[in-house]
Protein backbone atom coordinates (compact mmCIF):
# COMPACT_ATOMS: atom_id res chain seq x y z
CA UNK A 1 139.64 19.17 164.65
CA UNK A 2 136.82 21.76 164.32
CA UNK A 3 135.79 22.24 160.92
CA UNK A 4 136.68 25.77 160.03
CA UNK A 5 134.49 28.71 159.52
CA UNK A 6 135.98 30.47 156.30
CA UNK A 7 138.43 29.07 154.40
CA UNK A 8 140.28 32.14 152.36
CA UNK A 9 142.54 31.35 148.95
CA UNK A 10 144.95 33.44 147.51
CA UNK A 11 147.56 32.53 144.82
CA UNK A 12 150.01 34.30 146.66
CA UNK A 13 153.01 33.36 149.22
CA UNK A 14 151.18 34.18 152.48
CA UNK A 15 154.53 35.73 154.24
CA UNK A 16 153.92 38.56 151.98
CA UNK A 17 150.35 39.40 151.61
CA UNK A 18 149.93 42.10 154.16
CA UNK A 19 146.07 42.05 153.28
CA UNK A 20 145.01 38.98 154.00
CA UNK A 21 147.17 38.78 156.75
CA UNK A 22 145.17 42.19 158.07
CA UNK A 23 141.42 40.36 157.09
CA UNK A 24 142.79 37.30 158.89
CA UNK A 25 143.44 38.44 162.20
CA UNK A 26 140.61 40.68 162.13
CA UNK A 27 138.44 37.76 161.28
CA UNK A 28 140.28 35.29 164.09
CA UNK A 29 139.90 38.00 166.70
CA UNK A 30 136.28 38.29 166.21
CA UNK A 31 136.01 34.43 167.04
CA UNK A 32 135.80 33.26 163.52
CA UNK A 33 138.22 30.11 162.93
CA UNK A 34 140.50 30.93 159.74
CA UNK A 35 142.18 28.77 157.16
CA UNK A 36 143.96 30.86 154.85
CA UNK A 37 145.63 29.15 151.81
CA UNK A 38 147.72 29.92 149.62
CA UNK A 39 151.08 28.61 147.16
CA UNK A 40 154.63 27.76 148.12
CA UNK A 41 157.43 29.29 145.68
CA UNK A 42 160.81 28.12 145.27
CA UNK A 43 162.30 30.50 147.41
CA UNK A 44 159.53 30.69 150.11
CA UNK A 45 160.66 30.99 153.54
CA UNK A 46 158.94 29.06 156.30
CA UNK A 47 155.51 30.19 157.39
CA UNK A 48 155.63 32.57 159.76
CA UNK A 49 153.16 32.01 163.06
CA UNK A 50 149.75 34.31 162.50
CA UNK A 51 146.90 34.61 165.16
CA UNK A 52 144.97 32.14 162.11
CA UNK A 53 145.43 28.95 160.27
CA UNK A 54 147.63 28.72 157.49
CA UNK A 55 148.62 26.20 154.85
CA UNK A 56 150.82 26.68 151.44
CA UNK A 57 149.91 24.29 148.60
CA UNK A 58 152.93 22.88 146.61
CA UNK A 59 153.16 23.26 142.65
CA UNK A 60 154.78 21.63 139.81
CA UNK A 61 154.45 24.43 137.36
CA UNK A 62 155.39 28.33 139.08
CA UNK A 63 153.62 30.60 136.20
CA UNK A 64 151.60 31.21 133.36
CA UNK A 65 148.06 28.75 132.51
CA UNK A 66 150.31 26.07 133.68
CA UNK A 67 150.19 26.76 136.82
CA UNK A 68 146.54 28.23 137.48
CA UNK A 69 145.26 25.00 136.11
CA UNK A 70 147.71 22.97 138.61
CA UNK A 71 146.72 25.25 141.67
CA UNK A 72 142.93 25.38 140.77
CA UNK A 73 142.70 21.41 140.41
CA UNK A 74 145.06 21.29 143.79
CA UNK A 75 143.18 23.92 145.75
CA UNK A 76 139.87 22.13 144.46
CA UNK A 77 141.06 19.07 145.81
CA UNK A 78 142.41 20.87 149.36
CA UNK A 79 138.53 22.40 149.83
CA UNK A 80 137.13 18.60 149.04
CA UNK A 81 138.64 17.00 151.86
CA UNK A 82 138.56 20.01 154.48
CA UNK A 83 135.37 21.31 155.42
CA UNK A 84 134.34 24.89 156.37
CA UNK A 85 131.07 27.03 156.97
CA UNK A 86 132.11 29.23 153.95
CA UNK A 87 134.41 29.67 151.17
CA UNK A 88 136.31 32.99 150.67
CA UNK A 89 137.57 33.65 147.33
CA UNK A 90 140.21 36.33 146.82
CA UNK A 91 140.25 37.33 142.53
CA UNK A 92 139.35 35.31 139.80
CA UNK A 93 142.70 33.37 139.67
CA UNK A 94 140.95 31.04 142.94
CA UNK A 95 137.07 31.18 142.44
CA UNK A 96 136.11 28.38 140.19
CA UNK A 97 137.36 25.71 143.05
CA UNK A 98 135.52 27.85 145.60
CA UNK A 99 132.46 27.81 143.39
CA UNK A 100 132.52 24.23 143.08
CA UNK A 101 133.29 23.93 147.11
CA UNK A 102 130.39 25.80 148.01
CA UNK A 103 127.96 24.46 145.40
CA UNK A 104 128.74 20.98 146.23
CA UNK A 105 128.45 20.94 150.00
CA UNK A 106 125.80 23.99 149.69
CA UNK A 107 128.00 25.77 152.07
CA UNK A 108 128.01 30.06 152.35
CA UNK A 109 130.44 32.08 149.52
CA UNK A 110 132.06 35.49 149.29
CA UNK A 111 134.08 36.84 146.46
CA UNK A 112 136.98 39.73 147.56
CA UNK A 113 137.62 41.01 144.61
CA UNK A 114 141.07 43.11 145.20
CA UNK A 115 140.66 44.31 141.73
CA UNK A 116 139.43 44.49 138.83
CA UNK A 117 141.05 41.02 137.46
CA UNK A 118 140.02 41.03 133.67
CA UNK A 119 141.33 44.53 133.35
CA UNK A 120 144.81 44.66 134.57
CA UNK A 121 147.60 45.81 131.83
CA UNK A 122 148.85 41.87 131.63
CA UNK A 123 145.57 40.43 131.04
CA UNK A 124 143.67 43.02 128.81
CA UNK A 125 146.53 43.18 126.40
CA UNK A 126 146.49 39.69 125.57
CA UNK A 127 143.59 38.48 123.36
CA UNK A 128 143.15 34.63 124.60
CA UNK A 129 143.94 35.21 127.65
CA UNK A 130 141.42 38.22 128.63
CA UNK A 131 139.05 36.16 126.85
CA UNK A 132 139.46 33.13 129.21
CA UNK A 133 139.48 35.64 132.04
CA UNK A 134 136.48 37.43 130.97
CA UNK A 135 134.45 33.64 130.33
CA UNK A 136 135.52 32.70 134.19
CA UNK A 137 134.45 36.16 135.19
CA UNK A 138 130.47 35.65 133.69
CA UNK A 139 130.66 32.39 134.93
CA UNK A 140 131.38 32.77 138.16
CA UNK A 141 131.03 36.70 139.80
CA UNK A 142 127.04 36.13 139.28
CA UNK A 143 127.11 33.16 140.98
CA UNK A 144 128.30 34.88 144.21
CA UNK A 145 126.02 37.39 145.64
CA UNK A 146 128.33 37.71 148.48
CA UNK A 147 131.03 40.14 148.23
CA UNK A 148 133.19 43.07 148.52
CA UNK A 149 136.26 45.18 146.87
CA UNK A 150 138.35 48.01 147.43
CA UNK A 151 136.85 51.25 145.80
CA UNK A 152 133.58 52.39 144.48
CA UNK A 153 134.42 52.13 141.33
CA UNK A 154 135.32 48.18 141.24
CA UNK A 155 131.49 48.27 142.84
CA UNK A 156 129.65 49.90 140.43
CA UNK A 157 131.84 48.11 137.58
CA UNK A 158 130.79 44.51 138.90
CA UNK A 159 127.28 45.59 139.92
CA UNK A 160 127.05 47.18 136.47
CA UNK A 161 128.14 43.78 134.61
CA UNK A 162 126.58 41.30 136.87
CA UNK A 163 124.04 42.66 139.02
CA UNK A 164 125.79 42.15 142.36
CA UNK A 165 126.03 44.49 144.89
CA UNK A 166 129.51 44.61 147.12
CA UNK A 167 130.48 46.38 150.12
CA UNK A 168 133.46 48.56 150.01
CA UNK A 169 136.42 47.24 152.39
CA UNK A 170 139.82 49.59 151.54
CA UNK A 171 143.50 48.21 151.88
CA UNK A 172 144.34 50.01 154.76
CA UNK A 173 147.23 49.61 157.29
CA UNK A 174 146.87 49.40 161.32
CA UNK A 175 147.20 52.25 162.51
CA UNK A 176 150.79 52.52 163.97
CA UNK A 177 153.09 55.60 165.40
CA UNK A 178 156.25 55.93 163.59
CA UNK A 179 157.52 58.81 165.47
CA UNK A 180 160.43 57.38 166.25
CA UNK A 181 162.08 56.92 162.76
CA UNK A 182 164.37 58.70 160.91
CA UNK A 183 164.52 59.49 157.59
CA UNK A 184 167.75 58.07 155.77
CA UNK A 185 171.03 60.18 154.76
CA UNK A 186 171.59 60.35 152.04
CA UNK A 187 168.00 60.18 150.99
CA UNK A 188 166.23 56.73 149.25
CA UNK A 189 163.34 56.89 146.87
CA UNK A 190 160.66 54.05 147.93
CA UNK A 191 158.75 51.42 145.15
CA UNK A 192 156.79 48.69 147.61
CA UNK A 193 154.79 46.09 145.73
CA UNK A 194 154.27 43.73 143.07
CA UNK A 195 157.13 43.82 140.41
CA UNK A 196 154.12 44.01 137.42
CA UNK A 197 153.50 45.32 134.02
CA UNK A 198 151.33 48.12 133.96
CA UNK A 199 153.67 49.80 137.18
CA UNK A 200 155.34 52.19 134.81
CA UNK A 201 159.04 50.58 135.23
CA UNK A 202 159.87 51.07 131.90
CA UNK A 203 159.51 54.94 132.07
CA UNK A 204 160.82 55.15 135.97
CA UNK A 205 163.95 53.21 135.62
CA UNK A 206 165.46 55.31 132.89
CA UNK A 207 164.03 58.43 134.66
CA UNK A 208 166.38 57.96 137.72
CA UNK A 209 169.86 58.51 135.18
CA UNK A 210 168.02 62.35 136.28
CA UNK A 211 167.60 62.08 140.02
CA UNK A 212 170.03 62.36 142.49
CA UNK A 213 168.73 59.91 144.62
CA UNK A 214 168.78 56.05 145.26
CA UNK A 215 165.78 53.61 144.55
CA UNK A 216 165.00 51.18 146.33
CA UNK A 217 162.32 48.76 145.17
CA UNK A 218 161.03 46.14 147.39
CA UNK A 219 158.85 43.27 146.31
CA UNK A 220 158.88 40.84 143.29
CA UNK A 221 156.40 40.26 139.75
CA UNK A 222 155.97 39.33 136.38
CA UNK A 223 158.25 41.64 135.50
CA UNK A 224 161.33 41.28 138.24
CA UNK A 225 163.80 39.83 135.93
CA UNK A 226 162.87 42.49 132.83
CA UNK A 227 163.19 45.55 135.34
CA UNK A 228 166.68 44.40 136.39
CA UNK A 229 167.28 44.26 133.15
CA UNK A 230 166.61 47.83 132.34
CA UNK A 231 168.94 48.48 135.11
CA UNK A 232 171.75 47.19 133.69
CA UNK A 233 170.77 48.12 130.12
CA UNK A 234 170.96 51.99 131.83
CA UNK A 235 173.97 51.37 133.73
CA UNK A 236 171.99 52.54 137.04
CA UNK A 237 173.38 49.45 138.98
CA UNK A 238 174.42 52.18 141.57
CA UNK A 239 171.41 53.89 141.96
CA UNK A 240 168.94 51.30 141.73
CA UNK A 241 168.75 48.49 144.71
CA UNK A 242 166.38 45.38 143.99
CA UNK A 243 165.60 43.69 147.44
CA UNK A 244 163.10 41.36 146.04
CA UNK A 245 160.44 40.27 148.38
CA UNK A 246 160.78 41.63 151.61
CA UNK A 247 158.45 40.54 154.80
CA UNK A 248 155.73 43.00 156.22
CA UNK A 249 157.63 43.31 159.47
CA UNK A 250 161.01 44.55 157.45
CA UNK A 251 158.88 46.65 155.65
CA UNK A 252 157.35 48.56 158.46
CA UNK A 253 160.69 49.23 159.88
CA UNK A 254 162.16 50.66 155.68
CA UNK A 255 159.05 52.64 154.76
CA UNK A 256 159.17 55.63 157.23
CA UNK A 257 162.71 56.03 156.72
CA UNK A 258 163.12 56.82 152.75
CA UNK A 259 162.35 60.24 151.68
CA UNK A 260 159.32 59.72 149.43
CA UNK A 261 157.20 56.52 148.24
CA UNK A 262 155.98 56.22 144.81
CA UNK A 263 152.46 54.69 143.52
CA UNK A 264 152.83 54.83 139.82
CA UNK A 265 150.57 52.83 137.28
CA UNK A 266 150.67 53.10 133.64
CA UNK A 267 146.82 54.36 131.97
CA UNK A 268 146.53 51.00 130.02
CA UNK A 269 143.62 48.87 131.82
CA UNK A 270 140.89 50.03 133.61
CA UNK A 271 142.36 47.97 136.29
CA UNK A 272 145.42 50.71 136.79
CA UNK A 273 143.18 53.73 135.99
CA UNK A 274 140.82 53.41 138.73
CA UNK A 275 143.12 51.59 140.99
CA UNK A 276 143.27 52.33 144.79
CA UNK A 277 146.49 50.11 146.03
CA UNK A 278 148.29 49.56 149.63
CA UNK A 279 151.43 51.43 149.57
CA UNK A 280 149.07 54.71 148.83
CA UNK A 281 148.22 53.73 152.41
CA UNK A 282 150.83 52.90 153.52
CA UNK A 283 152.97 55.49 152.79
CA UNK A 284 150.26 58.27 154.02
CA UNK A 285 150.72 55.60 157.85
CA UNK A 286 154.62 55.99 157.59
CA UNK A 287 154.41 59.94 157.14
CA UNK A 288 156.30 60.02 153.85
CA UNK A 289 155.23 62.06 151.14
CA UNK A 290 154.46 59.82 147.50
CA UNK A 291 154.73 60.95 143.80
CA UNK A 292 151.25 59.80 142.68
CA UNK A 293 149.19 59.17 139.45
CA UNK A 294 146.70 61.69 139.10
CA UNK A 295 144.30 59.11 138.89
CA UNK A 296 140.31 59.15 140.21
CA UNK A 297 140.26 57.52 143.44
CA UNK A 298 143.90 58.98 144.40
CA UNK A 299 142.86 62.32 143.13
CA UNK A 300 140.09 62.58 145.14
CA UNK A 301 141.80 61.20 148.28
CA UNK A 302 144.77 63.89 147.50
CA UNK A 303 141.72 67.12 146.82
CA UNK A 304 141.28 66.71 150.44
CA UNK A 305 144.19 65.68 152.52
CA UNK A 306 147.01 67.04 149.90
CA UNK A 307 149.61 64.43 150.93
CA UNK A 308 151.33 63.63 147.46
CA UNK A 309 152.73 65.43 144.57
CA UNK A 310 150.14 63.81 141.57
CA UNK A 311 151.33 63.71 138.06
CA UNK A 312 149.38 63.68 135.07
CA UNK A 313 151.27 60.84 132.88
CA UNK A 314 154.33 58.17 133.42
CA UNK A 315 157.20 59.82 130.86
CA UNK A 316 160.46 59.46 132.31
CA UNK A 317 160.94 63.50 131.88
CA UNK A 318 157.57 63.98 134.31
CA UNK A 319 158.19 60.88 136.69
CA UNK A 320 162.24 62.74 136.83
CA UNK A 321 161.02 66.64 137.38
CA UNK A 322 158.81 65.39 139.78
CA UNK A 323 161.25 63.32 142.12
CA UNK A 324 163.80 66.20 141.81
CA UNK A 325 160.84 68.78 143.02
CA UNK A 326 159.73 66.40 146.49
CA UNK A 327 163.56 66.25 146.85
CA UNK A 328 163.98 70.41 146.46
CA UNK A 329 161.12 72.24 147.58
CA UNK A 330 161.64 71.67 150.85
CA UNK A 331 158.31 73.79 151.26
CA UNK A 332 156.08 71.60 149.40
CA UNK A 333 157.81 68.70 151.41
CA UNK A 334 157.09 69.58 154.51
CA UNK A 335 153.74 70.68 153.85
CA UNK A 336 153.06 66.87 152.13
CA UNK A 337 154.41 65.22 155.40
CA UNK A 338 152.60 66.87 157.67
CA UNK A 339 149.46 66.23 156.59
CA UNK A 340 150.12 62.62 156.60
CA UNK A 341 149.47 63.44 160.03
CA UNK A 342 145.60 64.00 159.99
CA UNK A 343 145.06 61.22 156.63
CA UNK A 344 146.53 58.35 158.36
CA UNK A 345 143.98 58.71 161.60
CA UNK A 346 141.02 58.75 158.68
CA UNK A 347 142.73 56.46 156.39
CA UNK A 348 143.66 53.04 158.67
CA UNK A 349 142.30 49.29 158.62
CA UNK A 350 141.00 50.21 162.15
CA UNK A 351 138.02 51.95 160.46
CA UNK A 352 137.39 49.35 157.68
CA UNK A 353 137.91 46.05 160.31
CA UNK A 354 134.32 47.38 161.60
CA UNK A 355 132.80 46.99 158.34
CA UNK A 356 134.10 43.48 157.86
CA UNK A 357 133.35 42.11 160.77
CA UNK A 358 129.43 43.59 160.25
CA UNK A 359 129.05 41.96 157.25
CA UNK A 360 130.40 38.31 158.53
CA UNK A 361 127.79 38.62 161.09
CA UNK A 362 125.30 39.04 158.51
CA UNK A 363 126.71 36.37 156.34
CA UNK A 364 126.49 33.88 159.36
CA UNK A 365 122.83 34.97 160.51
């Protein structure tokens, strides 16, 4: 077979990562031939068929250091045997076996840092393991001079530590028409994405015992078994749906129809502070309104556009005033939706697939 020209790792089940998935067939429709890898969980479905190569590594261990020394020594051993032009690395949780890859067969490298790894809530909180983080980080981010993120502010962090000097490539949806949907009666209340600490479940769950509304929270995390129980500890069983991890297709066809779409992150962690995540996209493509975190790179997007109701902290009293206002005013609704209208033909992976596809070509020169 033709060796392949990037090779892309993730630690995630590929079914889910809409991302990647997005970089992939951007990258395979350019002419570029695409491995992505990533893990197998217990519950993983098959593969589903992508316009790209794709391959799921098996593991012993499913969390913790356990497990990110079994998939680093297994995904080490995967880039060994199957050669490629370049190695793509995607976080710090994969780039030490890409390192290695690269150095040893002096082959091309890119790091896609999705975010600021060694300052998310889970990781900065925890004294060994930011410090293990941090020594990977030092070790290997210099080391590749090829690279980009998803705000400015990732950027300037990583250039400001290490000296290198990323593009910026946003998580953006394809730009799609949801005319065509309907909005839900009676209304849902929308949480898409990783089931994590630092998401602000411990405030929101308790806050919907004030909202007369359903939640529906799609998508799984470190902290998927801890927010169901919260549910049951508040006796919101009927108010509170968890569908676990749902595929990118079912998701396209749930988004547009709940009434509003939350992007919530606690302060803790730069990593949350100065995030800029999907389903702020992705909400703005499905014409919902969000509640929002009055956070930098949102706030800035929102000064402009005006397409979510920001709040400046994650109590449950503010996070339960708020949902009761987007589900009230029917003013300051209406006036959120329809400038999702004008954002999403700004705001879509359309715009950022030309920048990626640029820079390969000047990776491959």
């Amino acid at each position: 077979m033709k060796p392949y020209d990037i090779i892309l790792t993730v630690t995630n089940d590929l079914n889910y990562d809409q991302r990647m998935q997005r970089i992939c067939t951007s990258l395979s429709k350019a002419g570029y031939n695409i491995l992505l890898v990533g893990r197998t969980r217990k519950d993983s479905i098959p593969l589903k068929e992508q316009p790209f190569h794709q391959k799921r590594l098996n593991c012993i261990f499913d969390k913790g250091f356990a497990f990110y020394a079994e998939y680093n020594l297994r995904l080490f051993l995967f880039l060994f045997v199957n050669p490629c032009r370049a190695y793509y690395a995607v976080d710090l949780d994969t780039i030490l076996p890409n390192l290695l890859a690269s150095m040893l067969f002096r082959k091309k490298r890119l790091y896609d840092a999705h975010e600021l790894f060694t300052e998310q809530k889970e990781v900065v909180t925890r004294k060994n393991v930011h410090a293990f983080w941090l020594w990977v980080e030092k070790i290997a981010v210099p080391r590749f001079q090829n690279g980009y993120t998803v705000n400015h502010f990732i950027r300037q962090e990583l250039e400001r530590r290490y000296g290198v000097k990323y593009e910026v490539i946003r998580n953006m949806p394809f730009r799609k028409n949801y005319a065509n949907n309907q909005q839900s009666d009676p209304p849902f209340i929308l949480y898409q994405g990783a089931v994590n600490e630092g998401r602000s479940f411990e405030t929101l769950i308790p806050a919907m015992k004030w909202v007369n509304a359903t939640l529906l929270i799609c998508g799984k995390g470190n902290m998927y078994e801890e927010v169901k129980q919260l549910i049951a500890y508040h006796k919101l069983e009927d108010k509170i749906e968890m569908r676990g991890y749902v595929s990118p297709d079912e998701l396209k066809n749930i988004t547009p129809k709940a009434k509003f779409g939350l992007t919530l992150f606690e302060a803790t962690g730069m990593n949350q502070y100065y995030s800029l995540c999907n389903r702020f996209f992705d909400y703005i493509m499905a014409g919902i309104p969000q509640l929002c975190v009055n956070y930098p790179e949102y706030k800035h997007i929102n000064d402009e556009h005006h397409i979510a109701l920001m709040i400046d902290d994650v109590k449950s009293e503010t996070i339960s005033a708020a949902m009761n206002r987007l589900l009230e005013d029917d003013a300051l609704y209406h006036t959120l939706q329809q400038n999702t209208a004008t954002a999403k033909e700004l705001y879509n992976w359309e715009s950022e697939e030309i920048k990626l596809i640029a820079y390969w070509k000047n990776i491959f020169i």
